[in-house]
PDB file of N, CA and C in Angstrom:
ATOM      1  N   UNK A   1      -8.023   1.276  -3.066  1.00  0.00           N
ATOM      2  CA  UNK A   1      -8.990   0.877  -4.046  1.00  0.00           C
ATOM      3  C   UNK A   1      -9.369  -0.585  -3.861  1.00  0.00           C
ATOM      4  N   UNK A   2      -8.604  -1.224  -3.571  1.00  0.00           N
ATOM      5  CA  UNK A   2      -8.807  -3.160  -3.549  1.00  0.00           C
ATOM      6  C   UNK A   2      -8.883  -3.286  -1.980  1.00  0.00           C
ATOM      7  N   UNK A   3      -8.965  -2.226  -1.071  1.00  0.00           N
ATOM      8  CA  UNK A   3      -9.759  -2.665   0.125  1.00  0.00           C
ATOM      9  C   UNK A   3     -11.058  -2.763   0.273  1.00  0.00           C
ATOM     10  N   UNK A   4     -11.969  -1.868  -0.649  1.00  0.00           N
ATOM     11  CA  UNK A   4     -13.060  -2.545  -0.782  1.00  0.00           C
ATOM     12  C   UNK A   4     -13.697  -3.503  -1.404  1.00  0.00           C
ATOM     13  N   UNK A   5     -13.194  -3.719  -2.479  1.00  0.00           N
ATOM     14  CA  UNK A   5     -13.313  -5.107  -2.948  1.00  0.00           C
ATOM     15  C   UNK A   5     -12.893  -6.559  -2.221  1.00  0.00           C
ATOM     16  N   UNK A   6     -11.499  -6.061  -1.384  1.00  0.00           N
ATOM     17  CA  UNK A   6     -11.408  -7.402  -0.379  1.00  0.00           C
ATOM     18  C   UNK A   6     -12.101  -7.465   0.597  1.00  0.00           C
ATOM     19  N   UNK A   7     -13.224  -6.442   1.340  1.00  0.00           N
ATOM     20  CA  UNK A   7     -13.625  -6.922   1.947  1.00  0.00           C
ATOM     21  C   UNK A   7     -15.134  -7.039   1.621  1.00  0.00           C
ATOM     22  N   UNK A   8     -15.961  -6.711   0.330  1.00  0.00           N
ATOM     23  CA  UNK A   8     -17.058  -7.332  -0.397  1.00  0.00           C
ATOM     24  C   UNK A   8     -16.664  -9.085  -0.857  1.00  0.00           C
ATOM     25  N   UNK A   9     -15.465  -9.071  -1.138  1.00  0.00           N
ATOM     26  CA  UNK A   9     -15.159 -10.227  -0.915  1.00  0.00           C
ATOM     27  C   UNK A   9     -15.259 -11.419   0.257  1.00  0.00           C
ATOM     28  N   UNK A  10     -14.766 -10.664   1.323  1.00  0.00           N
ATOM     29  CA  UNK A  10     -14.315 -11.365   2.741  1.00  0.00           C
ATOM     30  C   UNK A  10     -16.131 -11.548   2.780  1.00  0.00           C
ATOM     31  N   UNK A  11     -16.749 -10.463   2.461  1.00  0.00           N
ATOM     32  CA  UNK A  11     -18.153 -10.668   2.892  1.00  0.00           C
ATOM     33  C   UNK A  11     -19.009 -11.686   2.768  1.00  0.00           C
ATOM     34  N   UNK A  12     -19.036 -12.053   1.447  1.00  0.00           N
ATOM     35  CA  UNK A  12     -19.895 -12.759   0.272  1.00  0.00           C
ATOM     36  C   UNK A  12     -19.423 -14.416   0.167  1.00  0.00           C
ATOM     37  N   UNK A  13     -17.908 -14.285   0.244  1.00  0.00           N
ATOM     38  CA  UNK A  13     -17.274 -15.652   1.379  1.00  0.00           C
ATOM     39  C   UNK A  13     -18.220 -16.503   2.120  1.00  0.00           C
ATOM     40  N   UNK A  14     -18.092 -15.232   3.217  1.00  0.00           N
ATOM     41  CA  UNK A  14     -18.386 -15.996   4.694  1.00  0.00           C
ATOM     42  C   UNK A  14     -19.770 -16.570   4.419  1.00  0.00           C
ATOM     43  N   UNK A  15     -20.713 -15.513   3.804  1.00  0.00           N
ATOM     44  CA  UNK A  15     -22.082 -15.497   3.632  1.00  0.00           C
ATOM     45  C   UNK A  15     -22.059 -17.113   2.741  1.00  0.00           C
ATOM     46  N   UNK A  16     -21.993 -17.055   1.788  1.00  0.00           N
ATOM     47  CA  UNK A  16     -21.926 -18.465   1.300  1.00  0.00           C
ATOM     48  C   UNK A  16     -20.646 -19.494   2.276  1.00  0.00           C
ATOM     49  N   UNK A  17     -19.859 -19.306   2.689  1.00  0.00           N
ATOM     50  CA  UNK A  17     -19.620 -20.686   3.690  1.00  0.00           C
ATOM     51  C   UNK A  17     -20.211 -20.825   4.719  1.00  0.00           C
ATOM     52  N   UNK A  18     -20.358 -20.374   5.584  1.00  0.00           N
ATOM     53  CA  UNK A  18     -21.130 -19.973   6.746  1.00  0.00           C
ATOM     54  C   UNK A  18     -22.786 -19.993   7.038  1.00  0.00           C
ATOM     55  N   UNK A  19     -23.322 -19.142   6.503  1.00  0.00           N
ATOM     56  CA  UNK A  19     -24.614 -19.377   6.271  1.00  0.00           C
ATOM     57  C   UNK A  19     -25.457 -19.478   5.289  1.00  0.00           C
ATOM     58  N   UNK A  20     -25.173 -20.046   4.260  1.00  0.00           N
ATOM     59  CA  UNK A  20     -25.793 -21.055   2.686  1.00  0.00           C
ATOM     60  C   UNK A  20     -25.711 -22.500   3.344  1.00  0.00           C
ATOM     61  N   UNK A  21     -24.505 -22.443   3.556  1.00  0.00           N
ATOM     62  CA  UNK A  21     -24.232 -24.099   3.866  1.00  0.00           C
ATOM     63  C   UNK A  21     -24.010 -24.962   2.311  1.00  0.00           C
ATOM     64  N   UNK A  22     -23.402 -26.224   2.471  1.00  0.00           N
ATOM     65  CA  UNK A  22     -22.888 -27.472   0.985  1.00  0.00           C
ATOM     66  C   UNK A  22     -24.351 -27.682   0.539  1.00  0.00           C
ATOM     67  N   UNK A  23     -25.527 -27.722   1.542  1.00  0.00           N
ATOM     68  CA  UNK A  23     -26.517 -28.477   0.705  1.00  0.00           C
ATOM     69  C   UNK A  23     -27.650 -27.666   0.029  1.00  0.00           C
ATOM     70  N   UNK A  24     -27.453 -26.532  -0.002  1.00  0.00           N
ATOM     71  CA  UNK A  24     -28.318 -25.884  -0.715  1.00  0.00           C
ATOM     72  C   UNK A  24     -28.773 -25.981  -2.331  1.00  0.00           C
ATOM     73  N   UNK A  25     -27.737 -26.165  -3.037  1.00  0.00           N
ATOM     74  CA  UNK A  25     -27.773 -26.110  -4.667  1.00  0.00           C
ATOM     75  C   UNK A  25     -27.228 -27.471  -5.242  1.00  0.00           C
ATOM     76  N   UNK A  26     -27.723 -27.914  -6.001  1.00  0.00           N
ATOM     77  CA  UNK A  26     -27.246 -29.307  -6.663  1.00  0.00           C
ATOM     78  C   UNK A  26     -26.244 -29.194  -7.722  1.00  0.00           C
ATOM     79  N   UNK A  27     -25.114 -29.639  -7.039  1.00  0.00           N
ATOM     80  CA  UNK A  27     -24.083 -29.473  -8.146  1.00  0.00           C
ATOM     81  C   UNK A  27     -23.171 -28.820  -8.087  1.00  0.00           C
ATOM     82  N   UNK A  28     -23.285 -27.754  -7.442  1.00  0.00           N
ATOM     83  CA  UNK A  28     -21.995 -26.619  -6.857  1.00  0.00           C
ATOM     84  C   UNK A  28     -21.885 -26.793  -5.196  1.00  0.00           C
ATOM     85  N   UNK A  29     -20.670 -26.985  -4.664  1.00  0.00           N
ATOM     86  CA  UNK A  29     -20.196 -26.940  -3.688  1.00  0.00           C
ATOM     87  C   UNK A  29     -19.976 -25.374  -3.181  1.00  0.00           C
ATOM     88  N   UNK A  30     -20.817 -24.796  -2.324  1.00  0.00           N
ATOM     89  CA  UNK A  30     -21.146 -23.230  -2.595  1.00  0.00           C
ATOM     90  C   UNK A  30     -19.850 -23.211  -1.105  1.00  0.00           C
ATOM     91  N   UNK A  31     -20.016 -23.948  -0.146  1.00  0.00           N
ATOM     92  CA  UNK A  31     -18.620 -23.719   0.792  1.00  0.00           C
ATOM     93  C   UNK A  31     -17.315 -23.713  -0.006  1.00  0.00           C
ATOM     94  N   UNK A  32     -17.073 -24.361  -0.712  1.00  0.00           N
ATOM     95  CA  UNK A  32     -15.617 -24.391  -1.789  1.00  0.00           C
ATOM     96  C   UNK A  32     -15.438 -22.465  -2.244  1.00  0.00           C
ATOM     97  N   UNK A  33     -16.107 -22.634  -2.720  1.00  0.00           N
ATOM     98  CA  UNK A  33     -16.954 -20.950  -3.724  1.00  0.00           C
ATOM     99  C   UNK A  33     -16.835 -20.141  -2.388  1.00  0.00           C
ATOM    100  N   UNK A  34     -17.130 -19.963  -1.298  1.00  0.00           N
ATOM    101  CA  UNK A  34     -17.383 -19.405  -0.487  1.00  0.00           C
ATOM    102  C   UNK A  34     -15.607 -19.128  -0.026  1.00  0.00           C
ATOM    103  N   UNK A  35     -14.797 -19.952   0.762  1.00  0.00           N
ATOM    104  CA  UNK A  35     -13.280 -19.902   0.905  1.00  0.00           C
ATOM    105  C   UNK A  35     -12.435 -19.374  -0.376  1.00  0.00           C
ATOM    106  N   UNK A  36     -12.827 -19.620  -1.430  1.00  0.00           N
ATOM    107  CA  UNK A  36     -12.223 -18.784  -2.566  1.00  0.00           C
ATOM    108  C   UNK A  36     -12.340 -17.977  -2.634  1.00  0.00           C
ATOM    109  N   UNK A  37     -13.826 -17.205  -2.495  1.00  0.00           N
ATOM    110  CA  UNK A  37     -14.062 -15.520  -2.088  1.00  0.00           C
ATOM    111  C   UNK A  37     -13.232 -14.774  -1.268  1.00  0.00           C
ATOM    112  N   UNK A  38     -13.085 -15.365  -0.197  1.00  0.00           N
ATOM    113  CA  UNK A  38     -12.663 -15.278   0.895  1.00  0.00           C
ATOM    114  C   UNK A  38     -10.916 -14.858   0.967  1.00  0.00           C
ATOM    115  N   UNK A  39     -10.582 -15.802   0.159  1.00  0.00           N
ATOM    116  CA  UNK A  39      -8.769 -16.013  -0.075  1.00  0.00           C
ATOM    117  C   UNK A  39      -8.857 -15.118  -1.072  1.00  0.00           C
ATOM    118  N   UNK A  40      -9.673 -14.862  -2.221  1.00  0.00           N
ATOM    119  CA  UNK A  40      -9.438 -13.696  -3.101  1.00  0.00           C
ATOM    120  C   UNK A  40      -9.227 -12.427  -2.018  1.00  0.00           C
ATOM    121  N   UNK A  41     -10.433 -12.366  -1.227  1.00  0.00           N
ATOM    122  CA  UNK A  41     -10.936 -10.427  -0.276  1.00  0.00           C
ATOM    123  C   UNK A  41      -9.432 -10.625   0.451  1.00  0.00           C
ATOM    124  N   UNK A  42      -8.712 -11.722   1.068  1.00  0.00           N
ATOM    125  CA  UNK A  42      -7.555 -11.263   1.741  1.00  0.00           C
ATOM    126  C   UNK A  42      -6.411 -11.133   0.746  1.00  0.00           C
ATOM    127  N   UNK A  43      -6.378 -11.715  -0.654  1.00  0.00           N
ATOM    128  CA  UNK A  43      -5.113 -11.223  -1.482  1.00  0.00           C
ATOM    129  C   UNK A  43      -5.535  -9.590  -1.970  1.00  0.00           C
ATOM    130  N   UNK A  44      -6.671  -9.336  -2.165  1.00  0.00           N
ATOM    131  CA  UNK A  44      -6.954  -7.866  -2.534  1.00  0.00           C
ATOM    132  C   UNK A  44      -6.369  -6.682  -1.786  1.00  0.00           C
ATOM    133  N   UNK A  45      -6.667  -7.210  -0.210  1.00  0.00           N
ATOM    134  CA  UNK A  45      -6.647  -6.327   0.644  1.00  0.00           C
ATOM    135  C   UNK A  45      -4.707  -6.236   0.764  1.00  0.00           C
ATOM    136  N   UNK A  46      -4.406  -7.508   0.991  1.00  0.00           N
ATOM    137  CA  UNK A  46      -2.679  -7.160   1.335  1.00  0.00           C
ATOM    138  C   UNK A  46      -1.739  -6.858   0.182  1.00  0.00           C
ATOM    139  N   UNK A  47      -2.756  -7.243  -1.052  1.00  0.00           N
ATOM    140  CA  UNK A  47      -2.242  -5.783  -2.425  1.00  0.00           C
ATOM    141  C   UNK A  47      -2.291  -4.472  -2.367  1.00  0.00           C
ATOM    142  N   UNK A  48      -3.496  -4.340  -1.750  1.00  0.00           N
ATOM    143  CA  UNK A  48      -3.800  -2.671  -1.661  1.00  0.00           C
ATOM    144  C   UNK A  48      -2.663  -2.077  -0.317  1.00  0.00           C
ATOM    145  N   UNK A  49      -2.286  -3.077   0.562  1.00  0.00           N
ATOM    146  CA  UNK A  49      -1.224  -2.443   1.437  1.00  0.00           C
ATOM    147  C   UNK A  49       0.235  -2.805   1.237  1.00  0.00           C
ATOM    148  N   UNK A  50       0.380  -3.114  -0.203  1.00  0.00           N
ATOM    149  CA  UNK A  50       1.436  -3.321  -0.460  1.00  0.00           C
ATOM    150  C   UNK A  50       1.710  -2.437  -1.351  1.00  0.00           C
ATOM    151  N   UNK A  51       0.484  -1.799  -2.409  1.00  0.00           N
ATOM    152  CA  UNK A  51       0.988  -1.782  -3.586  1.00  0.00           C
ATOM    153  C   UNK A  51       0.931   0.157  -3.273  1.00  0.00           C
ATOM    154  N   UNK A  52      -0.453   0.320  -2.072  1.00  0.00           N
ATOM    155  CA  UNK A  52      -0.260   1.419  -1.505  1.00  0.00           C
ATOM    156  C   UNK A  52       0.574   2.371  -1.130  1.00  0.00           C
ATOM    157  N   UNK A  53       1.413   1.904  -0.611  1.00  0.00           N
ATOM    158  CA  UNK A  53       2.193   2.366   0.227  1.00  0.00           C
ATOM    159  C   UNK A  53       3.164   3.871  -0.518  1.00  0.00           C
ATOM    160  N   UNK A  54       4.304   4.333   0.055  1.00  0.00           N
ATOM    161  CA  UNK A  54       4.893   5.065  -0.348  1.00  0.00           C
ATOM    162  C   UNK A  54       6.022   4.387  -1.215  1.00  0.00           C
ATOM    163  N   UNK A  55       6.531   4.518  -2.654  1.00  0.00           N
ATOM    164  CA  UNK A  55       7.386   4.073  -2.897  1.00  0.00           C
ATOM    165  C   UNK A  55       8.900   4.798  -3.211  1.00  0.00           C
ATOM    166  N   UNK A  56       9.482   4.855  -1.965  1.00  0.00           N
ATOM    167  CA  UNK A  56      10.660   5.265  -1.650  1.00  0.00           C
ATOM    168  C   UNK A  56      10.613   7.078  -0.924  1.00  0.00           C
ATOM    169  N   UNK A  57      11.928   7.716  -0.241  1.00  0.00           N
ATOM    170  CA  UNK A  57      11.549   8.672   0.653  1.00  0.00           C
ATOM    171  C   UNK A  57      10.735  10.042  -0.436  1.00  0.00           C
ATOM    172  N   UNK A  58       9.806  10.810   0.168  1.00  0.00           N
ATOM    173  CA  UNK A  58      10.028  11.874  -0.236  1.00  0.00           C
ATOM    174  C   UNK A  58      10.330  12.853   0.105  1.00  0.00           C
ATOM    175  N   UNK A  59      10.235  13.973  -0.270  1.00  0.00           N
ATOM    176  CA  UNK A  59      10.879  15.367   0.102  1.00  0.00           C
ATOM    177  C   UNK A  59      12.047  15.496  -0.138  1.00  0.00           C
ATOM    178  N   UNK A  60      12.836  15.932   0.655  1.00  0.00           N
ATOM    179  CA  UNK A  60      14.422  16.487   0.088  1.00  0.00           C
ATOM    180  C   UNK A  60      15.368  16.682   0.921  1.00  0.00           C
ATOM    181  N   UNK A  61      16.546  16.917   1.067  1.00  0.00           N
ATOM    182  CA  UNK A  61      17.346  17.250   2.234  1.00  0.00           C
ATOM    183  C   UNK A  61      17.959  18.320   1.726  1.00  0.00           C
ATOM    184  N   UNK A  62      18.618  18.934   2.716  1.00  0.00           N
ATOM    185  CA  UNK A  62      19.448  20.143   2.586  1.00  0.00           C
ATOM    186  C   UNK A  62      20.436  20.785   2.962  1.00  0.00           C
ATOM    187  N   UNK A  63      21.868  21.291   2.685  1.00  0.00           N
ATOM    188  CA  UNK A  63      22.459  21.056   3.978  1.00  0.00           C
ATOM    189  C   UNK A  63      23.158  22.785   3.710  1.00  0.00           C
ATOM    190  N   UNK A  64      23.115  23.417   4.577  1.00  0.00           N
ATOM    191  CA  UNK A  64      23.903  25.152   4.679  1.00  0.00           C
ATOM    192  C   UNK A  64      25.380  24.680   5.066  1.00  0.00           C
ATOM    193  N   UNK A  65      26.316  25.458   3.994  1.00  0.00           N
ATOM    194  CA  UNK A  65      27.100  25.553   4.805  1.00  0.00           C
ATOM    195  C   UNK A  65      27.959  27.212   4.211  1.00  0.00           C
ATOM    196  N   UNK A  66      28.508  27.432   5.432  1.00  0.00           N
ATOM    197  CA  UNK A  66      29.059  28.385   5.490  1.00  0.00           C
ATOM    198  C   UNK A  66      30.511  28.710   4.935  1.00  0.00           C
ATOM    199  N   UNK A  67      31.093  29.483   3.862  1.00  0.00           N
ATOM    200  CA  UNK A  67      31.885  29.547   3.426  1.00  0.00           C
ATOM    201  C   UNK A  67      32.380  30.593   3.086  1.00  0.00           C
ATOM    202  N   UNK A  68      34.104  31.299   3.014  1.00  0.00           N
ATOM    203  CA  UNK A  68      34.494  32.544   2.739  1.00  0.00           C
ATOM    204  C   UNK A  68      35.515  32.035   1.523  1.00  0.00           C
ATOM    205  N   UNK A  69      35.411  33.383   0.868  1.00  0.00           N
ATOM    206  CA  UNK A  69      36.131  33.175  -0.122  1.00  0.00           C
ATOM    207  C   UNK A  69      37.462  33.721   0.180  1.00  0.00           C
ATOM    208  N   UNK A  70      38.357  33.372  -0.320  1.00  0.00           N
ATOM    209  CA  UNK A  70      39.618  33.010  -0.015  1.00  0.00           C
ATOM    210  C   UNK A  70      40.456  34.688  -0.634  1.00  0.00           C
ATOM    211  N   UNK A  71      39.813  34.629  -2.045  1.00  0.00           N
ATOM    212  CA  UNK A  71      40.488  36.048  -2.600  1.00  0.00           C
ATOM    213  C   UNK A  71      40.072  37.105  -1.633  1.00  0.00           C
ATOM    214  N   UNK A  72      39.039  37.450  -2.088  1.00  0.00           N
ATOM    215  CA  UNK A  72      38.242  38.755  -1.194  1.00  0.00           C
ATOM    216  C   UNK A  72      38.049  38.510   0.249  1.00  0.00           C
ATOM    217  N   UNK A  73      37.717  37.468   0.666  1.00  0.00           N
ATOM    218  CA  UNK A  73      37.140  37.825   2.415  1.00  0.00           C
ATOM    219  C   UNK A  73      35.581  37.751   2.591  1.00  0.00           C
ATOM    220  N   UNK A  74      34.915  37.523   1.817  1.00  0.00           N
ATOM    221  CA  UNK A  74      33.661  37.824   1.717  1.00  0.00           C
ATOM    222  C   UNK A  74      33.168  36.730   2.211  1.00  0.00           C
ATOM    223  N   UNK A  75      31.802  36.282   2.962  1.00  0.00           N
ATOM    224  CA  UNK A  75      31.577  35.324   3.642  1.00  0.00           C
ATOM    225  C   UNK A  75      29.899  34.895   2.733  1.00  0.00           C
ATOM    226  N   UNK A  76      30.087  33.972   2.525  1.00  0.00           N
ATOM    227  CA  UNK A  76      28.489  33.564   1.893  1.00  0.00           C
ATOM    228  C   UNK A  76      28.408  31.878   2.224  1.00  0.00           C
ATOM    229  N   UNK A  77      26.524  32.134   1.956  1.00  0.00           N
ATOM    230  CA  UNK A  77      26.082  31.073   2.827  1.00  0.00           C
ATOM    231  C   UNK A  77      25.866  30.391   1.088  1.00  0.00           C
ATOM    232  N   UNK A  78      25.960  28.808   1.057  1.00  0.00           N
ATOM    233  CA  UNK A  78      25.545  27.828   0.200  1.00  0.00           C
ATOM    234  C   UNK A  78      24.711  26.881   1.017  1.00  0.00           C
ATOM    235  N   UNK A  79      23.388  26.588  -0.492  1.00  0.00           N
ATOM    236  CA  UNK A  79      22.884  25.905   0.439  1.00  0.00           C
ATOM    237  C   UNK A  79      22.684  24.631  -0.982  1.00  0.00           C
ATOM    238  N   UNK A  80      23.086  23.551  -0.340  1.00  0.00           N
ATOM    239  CA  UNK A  80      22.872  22.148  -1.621  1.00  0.00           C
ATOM    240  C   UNK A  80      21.705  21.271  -0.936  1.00  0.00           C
ATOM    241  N   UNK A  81      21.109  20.809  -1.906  1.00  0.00           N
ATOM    242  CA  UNK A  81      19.493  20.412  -2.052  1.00  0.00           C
ATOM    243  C   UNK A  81      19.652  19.015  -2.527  1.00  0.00           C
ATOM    244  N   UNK A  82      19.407  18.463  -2.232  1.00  0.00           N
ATOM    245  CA  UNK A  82      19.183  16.907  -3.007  1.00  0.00           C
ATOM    246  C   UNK A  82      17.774  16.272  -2.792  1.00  0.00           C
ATOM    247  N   UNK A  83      17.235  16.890  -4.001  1.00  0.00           N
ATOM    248  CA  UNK A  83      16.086  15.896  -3.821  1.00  0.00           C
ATOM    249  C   UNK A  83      15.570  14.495  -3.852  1.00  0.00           C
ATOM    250  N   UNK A  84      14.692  14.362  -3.436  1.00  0.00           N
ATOM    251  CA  UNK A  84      14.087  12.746  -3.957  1.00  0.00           C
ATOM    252  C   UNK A  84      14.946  12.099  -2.704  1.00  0.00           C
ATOM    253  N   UNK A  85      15.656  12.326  -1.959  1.00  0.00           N
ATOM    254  CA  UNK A  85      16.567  11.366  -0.861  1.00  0.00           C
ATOM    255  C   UNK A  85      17.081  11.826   0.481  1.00  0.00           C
ATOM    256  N   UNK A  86      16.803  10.811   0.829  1.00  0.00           N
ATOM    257  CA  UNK A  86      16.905  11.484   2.663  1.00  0.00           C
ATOM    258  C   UNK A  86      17.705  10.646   3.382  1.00  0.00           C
TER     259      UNK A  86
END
């Protein structure tokens, strides 16, 4: 979601530092304005790949194991699940 905003940001930056230029407008330093855009579009963007990401494993593990019972003789399979961790 905040990758496009960081880089309408990164955009609108450059555009005012780069090609506006300091002397266009009386009174505002539009290069200042322009690097702030700029440092905003790259904190947006390395939020969105931070905040993105996966947070912690998913799926599940599982493990068979094979077991007889001791009275009878009978052989059965168990199977234990733990989700959420790998």
């Amino acid at each position: 979601m905040y990758i496009g905003l960081g880089i309408a940001l990164l955009v609108i930056g450059a555009i005012l530092t780069f090609a506006i230029g300091p002397d266009r407008v009386e009174g505002v330093d539009l290069e200042m304005i322009g690097y702030i855009f700029m440092a905003g579009g790259v904190l947006a963007i390395l939020l969105s790949l931070v905040l993105g990401r996966p947070r912690g494993p998913r799926g599940y593990t599982s493990r068979r194991v094979s077991r007889t019972d001791p009275r009878t003789g009978e052989a059965y399979d168990e199977v234990q699940v733990d989700p959420d961790r790998r």
